[in-house]
Structure formats: C-alpha cells, structure tokens
Protein backbone atom coordinates (compact mmCIF):
# COMPACT_ATOMS: atom_id res chain seq x y z
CA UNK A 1 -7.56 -28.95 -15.97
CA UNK A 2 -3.87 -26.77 -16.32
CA UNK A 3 -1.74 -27.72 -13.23
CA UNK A 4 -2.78 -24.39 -12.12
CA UNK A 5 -6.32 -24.92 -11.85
CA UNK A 6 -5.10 -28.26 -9.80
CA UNK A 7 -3.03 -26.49 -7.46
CA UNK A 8 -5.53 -23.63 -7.11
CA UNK A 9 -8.25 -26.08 -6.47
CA UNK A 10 -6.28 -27.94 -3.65
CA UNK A 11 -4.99 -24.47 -1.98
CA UNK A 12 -8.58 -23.54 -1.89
CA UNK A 13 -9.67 -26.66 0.25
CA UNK A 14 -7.15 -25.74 2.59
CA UNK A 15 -8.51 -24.92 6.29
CA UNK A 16 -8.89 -21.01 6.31
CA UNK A 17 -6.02 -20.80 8.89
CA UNK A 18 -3.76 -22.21 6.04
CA UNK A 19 -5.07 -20.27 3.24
CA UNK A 20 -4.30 -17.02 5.64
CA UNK A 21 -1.23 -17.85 6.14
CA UNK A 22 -0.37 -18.98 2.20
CA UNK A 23 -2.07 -15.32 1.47
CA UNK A 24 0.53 -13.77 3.36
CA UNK A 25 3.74 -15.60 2.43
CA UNK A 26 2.77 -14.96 -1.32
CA UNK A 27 1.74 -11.53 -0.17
CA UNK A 28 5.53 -11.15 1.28
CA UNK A 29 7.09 -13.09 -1.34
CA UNK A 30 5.73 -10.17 -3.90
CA UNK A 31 6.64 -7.08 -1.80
CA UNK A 32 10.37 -9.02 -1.92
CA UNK A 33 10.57 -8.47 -5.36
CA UNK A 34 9.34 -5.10 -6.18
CA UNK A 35 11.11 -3.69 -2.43
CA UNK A 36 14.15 -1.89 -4.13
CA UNK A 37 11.95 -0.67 -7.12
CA UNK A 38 9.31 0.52 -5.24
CA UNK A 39 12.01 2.36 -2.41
CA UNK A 40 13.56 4.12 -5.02
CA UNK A 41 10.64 5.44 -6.52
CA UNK A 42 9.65 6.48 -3.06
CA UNK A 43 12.85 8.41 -2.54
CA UNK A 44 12.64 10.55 -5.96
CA UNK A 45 8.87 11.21 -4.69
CA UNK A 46 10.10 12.56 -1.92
CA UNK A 47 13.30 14.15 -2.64
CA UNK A 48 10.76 15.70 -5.04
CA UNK A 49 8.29 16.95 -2.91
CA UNK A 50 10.81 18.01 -0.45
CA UNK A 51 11.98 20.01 -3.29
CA UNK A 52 8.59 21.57 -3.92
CA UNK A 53 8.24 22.58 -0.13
CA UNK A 54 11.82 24.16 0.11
CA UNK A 55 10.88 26.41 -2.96
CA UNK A 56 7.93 27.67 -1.80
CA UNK A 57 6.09 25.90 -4.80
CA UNK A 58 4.12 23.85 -2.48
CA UNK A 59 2.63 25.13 1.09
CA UNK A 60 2.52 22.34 3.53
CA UNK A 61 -0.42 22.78 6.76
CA UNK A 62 -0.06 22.00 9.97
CA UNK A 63 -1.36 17.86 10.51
CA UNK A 64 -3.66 18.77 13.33
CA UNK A 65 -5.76 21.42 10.61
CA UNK A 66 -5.74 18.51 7.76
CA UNK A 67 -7.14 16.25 10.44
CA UNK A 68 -9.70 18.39 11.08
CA UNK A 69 -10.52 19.34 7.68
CA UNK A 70 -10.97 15.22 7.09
CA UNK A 71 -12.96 14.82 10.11
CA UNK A 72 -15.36 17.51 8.99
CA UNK A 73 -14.97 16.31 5.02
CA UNK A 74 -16.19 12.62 6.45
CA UNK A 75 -19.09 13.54 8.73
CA UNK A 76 -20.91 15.57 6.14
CA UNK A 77 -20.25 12.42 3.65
CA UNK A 78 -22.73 10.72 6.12
C-alpha cells in the first residue's frame, strides 16, 4: 500500500463533517493556484467578446428574452 493509498484510506474514515470540510480546503487550495491563469484567460474572453459586440459581429438580446427562451427550451425537455 503507496503512502497515498494510506492517507486516502484514513481521510476516508474521517466523520463526513471532516471529509466536507478537507473537500473544500483542497477545493480552495486548487482554485489558489490556477486564480491568475484562469483571470487572465477570462479577461482576453471578454475583452474579446466585448470586441465582437462593439463591431456588430455579434448581436447580444435582451436577458429577460434569453430567460424566456430557456424557460420554454426546459419545459418542452420534460
């Protein structure tokens, strides 16, 4: 058994309360590390789109029609 499997198997005997709370510090410790990648990727997306909208390339509609659209999209999915 690799110390991983040892580790693994005593994190796993944890009470669920603990395991939660394990999840989401590991969870966190993860979105830590990838924060500035992922936020400048996000910019260029939308300093990209943005660009798209302000040419005319891309029409935007109003949230309350896309809403709508959904709602009816998801009750004939039923």
């Amino acid at each position: 058994m690799t110390d991983f499997d040892k580790i693994t198997s005593n994190l796993l005997a944890l009470p669920v309360e603990k395991r939660a709370t394990l999840a989401e510090i590991l969870i966190q410790s993860l979105d830590e590390k990838e924060s500035d990648h992922v936020r400048s990727n996000w910019l260029l997306e939308i300093q990209r789109r943005d660009q798209e909208i302000r040419s005319g390339q891309d029409v935007t509609k109003p949230a309350e029609l896309v809403l709508k659209e959904v709602r009816a999209k998801l009750r004939c999915a039923k």
